[in-house]
Protein backbone atom coordinates (compact mmCIF):
# COMPACT_ATOMS: atom_id res chain seq x y z
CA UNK A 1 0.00 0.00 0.00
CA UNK A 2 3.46 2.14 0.43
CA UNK A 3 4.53 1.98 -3.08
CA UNK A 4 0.42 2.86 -4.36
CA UNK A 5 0.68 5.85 -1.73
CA UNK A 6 3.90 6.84 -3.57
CA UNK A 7 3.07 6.70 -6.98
CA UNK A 8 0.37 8.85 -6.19
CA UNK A 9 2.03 11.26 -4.44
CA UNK A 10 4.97 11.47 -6.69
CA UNK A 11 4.35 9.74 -10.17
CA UNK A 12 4.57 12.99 -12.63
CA UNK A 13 7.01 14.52 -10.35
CA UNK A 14 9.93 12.07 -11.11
CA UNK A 15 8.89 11.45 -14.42
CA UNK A 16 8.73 15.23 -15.12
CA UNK A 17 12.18 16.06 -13.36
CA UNK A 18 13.57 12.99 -15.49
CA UNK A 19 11.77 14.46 -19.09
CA UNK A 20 13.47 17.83 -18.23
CA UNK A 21 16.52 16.98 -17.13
CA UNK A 22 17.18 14.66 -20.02
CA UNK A 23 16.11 17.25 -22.28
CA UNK A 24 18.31 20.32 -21.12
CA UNK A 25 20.86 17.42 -21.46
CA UNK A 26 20.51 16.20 -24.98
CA UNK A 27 20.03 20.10 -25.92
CA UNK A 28 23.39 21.31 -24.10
CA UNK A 29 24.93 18.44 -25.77
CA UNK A 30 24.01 19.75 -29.36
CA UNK A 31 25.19 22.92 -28.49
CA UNK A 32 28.53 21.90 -27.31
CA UNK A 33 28.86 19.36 -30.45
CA UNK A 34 28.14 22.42 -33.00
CA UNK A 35 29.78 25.00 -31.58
CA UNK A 36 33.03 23.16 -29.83
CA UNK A 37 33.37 20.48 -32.36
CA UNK A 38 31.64 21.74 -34.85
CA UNK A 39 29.55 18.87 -36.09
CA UNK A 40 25.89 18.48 -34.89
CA UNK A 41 23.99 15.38 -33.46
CA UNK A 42 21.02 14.10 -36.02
CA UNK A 43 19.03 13.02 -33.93
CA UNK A 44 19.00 15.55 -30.55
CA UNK A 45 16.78 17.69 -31.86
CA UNK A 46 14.14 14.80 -32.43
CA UNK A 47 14.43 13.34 -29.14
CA UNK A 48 14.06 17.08 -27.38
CA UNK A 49 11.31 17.23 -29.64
CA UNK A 50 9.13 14.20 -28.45
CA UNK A 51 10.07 14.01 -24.79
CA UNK A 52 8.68 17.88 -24.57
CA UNK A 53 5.27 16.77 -26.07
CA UNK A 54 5.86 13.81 -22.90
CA UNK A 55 6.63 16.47 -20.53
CA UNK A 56 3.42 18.40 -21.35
CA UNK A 57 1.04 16.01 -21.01
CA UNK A 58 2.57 14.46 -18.32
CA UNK A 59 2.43 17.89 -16.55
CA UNK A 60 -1.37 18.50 -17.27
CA UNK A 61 -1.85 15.20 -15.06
CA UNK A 62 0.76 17.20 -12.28
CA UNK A 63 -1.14 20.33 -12.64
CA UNK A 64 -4.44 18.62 -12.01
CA UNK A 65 -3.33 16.98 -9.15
CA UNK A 66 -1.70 19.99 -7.84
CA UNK A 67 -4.94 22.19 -8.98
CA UNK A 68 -2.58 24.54 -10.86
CA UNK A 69 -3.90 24.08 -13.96
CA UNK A 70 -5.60 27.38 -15.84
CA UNK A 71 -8.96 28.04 -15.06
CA UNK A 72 -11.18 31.38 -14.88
CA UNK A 73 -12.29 32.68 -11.39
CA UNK A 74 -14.44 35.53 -12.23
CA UNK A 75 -17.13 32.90 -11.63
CA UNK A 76 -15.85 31.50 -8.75
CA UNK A 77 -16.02 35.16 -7.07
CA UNK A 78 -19.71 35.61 -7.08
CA UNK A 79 -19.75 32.60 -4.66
CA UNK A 80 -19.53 31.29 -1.51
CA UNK A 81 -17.10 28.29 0.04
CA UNK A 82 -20.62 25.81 -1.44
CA UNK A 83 -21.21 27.61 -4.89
CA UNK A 84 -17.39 27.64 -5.37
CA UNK A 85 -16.83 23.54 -5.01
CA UNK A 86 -20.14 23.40 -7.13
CA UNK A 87 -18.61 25.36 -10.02
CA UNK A 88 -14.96 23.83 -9.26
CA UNK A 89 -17.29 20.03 -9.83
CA UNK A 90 -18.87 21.60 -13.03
CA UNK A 91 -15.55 22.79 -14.52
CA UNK A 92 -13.72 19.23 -13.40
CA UNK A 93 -16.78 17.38 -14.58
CA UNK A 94 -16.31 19.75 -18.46
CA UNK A 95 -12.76 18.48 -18.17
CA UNK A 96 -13.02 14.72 -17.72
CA UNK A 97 -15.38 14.79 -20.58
CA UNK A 98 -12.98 16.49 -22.69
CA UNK A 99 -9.92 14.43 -21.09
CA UNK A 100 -12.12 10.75 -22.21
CA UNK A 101 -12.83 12.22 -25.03
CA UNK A 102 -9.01 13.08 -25.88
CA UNK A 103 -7.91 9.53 -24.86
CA UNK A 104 -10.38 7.81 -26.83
CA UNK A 105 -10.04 9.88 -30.11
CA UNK A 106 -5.96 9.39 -29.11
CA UNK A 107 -5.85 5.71 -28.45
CA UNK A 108 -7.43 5.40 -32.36
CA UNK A 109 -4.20 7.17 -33.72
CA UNK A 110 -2.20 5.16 -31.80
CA UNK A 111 -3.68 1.88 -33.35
CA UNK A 112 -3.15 3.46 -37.20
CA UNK A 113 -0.22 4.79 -36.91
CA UNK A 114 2.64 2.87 -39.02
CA UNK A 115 5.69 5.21 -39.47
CA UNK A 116 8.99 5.47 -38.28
CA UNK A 117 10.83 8.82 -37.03
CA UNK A 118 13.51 9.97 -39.41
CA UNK A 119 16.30 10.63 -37.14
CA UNK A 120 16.14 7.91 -34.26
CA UNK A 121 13.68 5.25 -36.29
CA UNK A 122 11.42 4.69 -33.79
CA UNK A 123 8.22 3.78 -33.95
CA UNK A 124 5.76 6.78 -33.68
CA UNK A 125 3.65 5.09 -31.91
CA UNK A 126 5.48 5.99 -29.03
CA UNK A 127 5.70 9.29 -29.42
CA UNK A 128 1.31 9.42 -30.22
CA UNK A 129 0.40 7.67 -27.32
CA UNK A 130 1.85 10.45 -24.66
CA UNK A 131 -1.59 12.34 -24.96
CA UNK A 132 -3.28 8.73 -24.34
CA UNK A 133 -1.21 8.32 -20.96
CA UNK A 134 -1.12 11.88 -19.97
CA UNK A 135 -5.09 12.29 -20.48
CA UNK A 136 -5.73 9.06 -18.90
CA UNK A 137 -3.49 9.90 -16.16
CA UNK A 138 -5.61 13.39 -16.04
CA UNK A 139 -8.26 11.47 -15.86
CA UNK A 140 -7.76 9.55 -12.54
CA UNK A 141 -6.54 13.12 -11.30
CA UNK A 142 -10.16 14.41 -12.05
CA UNK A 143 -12.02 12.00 -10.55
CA UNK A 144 -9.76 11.76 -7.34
CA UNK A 145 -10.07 15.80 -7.09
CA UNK A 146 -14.05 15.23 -7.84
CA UNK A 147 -13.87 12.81 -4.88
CA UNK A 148 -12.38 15.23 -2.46
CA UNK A 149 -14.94 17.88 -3.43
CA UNK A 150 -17.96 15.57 -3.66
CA UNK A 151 -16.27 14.97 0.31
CA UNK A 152 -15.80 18.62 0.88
CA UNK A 153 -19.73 19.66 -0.21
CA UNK A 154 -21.06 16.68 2.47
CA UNK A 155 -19.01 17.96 5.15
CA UNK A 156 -20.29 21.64 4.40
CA UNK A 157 -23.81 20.26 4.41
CA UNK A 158 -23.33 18.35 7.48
CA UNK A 159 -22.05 21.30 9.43
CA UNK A 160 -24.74 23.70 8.13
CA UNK A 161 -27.52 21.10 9.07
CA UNK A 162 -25.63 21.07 12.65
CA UNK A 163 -25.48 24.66 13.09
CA UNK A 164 -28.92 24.90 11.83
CA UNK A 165 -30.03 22.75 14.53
CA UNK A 166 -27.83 24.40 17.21
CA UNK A 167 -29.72 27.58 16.40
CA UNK A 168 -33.35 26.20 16.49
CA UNK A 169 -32.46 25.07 20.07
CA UNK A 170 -31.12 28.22 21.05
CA UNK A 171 -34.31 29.67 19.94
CA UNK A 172 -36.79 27.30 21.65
CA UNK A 173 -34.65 27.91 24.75
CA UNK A 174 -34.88 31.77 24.90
């Protein structure tokens, strides 16, 4: 239950500090092969390339979990503590959608696609199925962050229901 605790906790982080990490490597060693020893790497540029489109969707998963991810609050202004998990329910409810939606459409490509990179010859496939993973893992960050709030609105109800009745008794006291 330690290691499922973990990978919750810290899944996109290593795997983003790995993506970028390896990336500002590759690049600084392109940099220092053209301009020390004058001859480039072919296929740098194509690896920095995919594991970027990695690190993003990787990082909407991280941002979702860490509820940094962009959103409007204009709305969630006009409310209270209730109307703002409400709306934040709505808008994470709008974004599973969109994130199954995304996976689905994504997993498809993956299946058709055939082709080969031109620099490293890998299979694309790899390199199509990082929105599958990172909307699937936004997925499961939705619905955990849906569970909190869904948690959050009960305990709000609870507590006004108990204050409620604290005040009715004060009332058929005085």
């Amino acid at each position: 239950m330690k290691v499922v605790r973990w990978l919750d906790e810290h899944f996109e982080e290593y795997i983003l500090v790995f993506l970028s990490a390896f990336t500002v490597v590759i690049i600084f060693l392109q940099v220092v092969m053209r301009y020390v020893f004058g001859n480039s790497l072919t296929w740098s540029e194509e690896m920095a390339r995919y594991m970027f489109i990695w690190l993003i969707y990787i990082g909407v998963s991280y941002a979702v979990k860490k509820k940094r991810h962009l959103g409007v609050d204009a709305i969630t202004m006009l409310f209270k503590e209730k109307g703002n998990l409400i709306v934040a329910l709505i808008a994470n409810f709008s974004f599973l959608i969109f994130a199954i939606v995304m996976t689905y459409f994504g997993l498809d490509i993956v299946l058709r696609v055939t082709r080969e990179s031109a620099a490293l010859q890998i299979p694309l496939t790899w390199v199509y199925v990082a929105p599958v993973v990172g909307m699937t893992l936004t997925s499961i960050r939705l619905i955990q962050n849906m569970v909190i709030e869904v948690k959050q609105l009960k305990e709000l109800k609870h507590k006004n229901s108990n204050s409620k009745q604290l005040t009715d008794g004060q009332e058929e006291i005085a």
